[in-house]
Every structure is written in C-alpha cells, then in structure tokens.
C-alpha atoms as a PDB file:
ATOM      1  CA  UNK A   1      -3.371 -13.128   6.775  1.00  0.00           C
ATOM      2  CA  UNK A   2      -4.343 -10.520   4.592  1.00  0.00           C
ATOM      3  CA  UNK A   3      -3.379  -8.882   1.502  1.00  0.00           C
ATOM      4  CA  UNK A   4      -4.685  -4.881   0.874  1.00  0.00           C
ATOM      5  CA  UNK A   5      -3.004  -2.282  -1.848  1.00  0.00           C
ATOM      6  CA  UNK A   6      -2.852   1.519  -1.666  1.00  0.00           C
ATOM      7  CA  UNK A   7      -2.792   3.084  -5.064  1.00  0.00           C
ATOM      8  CA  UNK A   8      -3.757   6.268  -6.871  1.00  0.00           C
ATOM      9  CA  UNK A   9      -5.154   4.847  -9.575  1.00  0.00           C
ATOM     10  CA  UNK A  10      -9.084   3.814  -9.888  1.00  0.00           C
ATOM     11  CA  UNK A  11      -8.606   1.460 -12.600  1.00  0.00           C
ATOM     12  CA  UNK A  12      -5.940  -0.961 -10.017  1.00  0.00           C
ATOM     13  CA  UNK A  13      -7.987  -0.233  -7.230  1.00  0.00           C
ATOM     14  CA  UNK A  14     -11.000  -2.194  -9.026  1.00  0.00           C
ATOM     15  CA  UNK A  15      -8.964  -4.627 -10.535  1.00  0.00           C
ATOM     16  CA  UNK A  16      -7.468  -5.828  -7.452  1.00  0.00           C
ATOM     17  CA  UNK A  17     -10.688  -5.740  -5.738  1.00  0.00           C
ATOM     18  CA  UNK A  18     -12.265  -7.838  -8.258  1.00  0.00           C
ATOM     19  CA  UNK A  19      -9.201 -10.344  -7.499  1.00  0.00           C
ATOM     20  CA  UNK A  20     -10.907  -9.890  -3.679  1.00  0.00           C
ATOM     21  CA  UNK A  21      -8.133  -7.490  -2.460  1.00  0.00           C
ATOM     22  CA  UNK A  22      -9.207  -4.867  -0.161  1.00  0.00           C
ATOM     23  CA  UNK A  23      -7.682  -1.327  -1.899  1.00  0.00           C
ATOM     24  CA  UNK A  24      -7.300   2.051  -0.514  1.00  0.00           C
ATOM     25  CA  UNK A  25      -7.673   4.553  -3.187  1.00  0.00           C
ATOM     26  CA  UNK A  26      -5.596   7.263  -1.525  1.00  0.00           C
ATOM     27  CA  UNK A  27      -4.002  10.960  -3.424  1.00  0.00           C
ATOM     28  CA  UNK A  28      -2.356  12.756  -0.322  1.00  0.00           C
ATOM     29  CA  UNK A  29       0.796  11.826   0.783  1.00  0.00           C
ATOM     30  CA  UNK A  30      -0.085  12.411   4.254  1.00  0.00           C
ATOM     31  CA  UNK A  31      -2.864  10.379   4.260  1.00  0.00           C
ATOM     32  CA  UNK A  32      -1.012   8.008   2.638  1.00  0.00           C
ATOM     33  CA  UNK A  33       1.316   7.572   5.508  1.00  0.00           C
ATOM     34  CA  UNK A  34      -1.640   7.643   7.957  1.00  0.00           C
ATOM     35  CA  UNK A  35      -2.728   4.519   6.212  1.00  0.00           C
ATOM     36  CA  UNK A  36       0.587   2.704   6.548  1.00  0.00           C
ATOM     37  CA  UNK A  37       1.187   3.225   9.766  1.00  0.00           C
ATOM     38  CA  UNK A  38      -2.856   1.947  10.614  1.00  0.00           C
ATOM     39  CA  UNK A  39      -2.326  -0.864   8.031  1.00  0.00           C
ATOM     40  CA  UNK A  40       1.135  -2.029   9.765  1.00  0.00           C
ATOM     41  CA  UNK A  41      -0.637  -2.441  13.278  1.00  0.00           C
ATOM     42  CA  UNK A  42      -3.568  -4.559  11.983  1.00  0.00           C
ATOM     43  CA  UNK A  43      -1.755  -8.362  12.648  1.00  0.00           C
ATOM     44  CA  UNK A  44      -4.132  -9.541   9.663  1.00  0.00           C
ATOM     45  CA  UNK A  45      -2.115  -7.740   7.457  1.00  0.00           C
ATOM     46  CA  UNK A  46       0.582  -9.410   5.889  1.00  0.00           C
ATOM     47  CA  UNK A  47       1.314  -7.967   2.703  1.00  0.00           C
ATOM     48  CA  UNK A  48       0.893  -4.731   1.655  1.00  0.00           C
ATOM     49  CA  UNK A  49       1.376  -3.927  -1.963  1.00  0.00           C
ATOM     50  CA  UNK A  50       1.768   0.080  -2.904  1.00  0.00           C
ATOM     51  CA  UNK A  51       1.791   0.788  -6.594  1.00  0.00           C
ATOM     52  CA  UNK A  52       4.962   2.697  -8.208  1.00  0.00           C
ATOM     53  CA  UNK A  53       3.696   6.516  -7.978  1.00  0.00           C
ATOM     54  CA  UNK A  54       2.315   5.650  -4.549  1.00  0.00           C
ATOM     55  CA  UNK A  55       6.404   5.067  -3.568  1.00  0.00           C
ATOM     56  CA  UNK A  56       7.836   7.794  -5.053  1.00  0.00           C
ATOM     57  CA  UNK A  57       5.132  10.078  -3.510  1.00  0.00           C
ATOM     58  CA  UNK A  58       6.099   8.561  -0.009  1.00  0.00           C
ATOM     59  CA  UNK A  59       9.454   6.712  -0.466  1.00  0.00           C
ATOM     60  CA  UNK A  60      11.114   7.767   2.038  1.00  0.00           C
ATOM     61  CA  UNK A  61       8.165   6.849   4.452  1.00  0.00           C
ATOM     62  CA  UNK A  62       7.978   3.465   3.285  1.00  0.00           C
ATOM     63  CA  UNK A  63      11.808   2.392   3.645  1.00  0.00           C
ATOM     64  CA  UNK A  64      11.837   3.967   6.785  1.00  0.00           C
ATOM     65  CA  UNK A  65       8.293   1.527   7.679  1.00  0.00           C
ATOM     66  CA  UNK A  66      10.704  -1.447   5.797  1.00  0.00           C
ATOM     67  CA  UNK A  67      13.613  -0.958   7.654  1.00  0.00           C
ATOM     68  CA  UNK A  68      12.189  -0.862  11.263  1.00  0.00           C
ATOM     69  CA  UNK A  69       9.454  -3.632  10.509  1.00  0.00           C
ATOM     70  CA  UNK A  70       9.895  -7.223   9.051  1.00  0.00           C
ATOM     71  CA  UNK A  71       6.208  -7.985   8.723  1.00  0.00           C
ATOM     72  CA  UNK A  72       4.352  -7.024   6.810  1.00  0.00           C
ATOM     73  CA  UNK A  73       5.575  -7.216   3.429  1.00  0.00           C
ATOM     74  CA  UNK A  74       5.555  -3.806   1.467  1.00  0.00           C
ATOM     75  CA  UNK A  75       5.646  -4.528  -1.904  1.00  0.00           C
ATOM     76  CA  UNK A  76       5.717  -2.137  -5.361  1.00  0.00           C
ATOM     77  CA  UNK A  77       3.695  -3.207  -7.855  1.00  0.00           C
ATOM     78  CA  UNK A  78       3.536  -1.634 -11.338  1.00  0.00           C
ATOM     79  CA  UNK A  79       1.064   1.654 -12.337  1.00  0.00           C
ATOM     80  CA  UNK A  80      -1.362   0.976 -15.366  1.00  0.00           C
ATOM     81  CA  UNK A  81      -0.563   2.912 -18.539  1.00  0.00           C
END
C-alpha cells in the first residue's frame, strides 16, 4: 500500500515528496476530482491525504468519495502558512 497527497501548495508538495510521498500538485477543482476518482481505483492506494483548501475546494466531492468507499483513507491534512 501506498500513500500519495493532492495539494495546492508547492511548498507541501516537496515536503512530502522528500518524506517519499508521491504528490499531485493540482489548482482546478475538476481536475481535482478527476484525480480522486483515478487515485481511488489504483488498489495500491491506501491513503490519500488532501490538504485543507484542497477540501473546501471539492468537499462535497470528497464526502460523497468517503461515504460510498471504505478504502482508501481520505485524510485532511493542514495548509502551510
């Protein structure tokens, strides 16, 4: 299993890849959601973590994604200041 992140914000993106977590840097809502539903088909994948302004950009995609599917994990994770 697998951990990736989508975020909007370069300076998480390399963070978390330096940490050896692959990250989608990703500014469109829609593509946003195209990269959900891809990520939530890959059976690698079991935790997905989405950064704060990534889930209020697409909230209502992602409980939607929660409700129907147990695995995998989407989890917030703080924005940088």
């Amino acid at each position: 299993m697998r951990m990736v992140c989508i975020s909007r914000n370069n300076d998480i993106g390399v963070g978390l890849r330096f940490a050896g977590i692959q990250t989608f840097i990703i500014d469109e809502a829609e593509n946003i959601v195209i990269k959900l539903k891809d990520l939530i088909k890959d059976e690698d994948v079991g935790i997905i973590n989405v950064t704060e302004d990534v889930y209020d950009l697409c909230h209502e995609e992602i409980d939607k994604i929660t409700q129907k599917n147990d695995f995998p994990l989407i989890i917030k994770i703080p924005n940088t200041k």
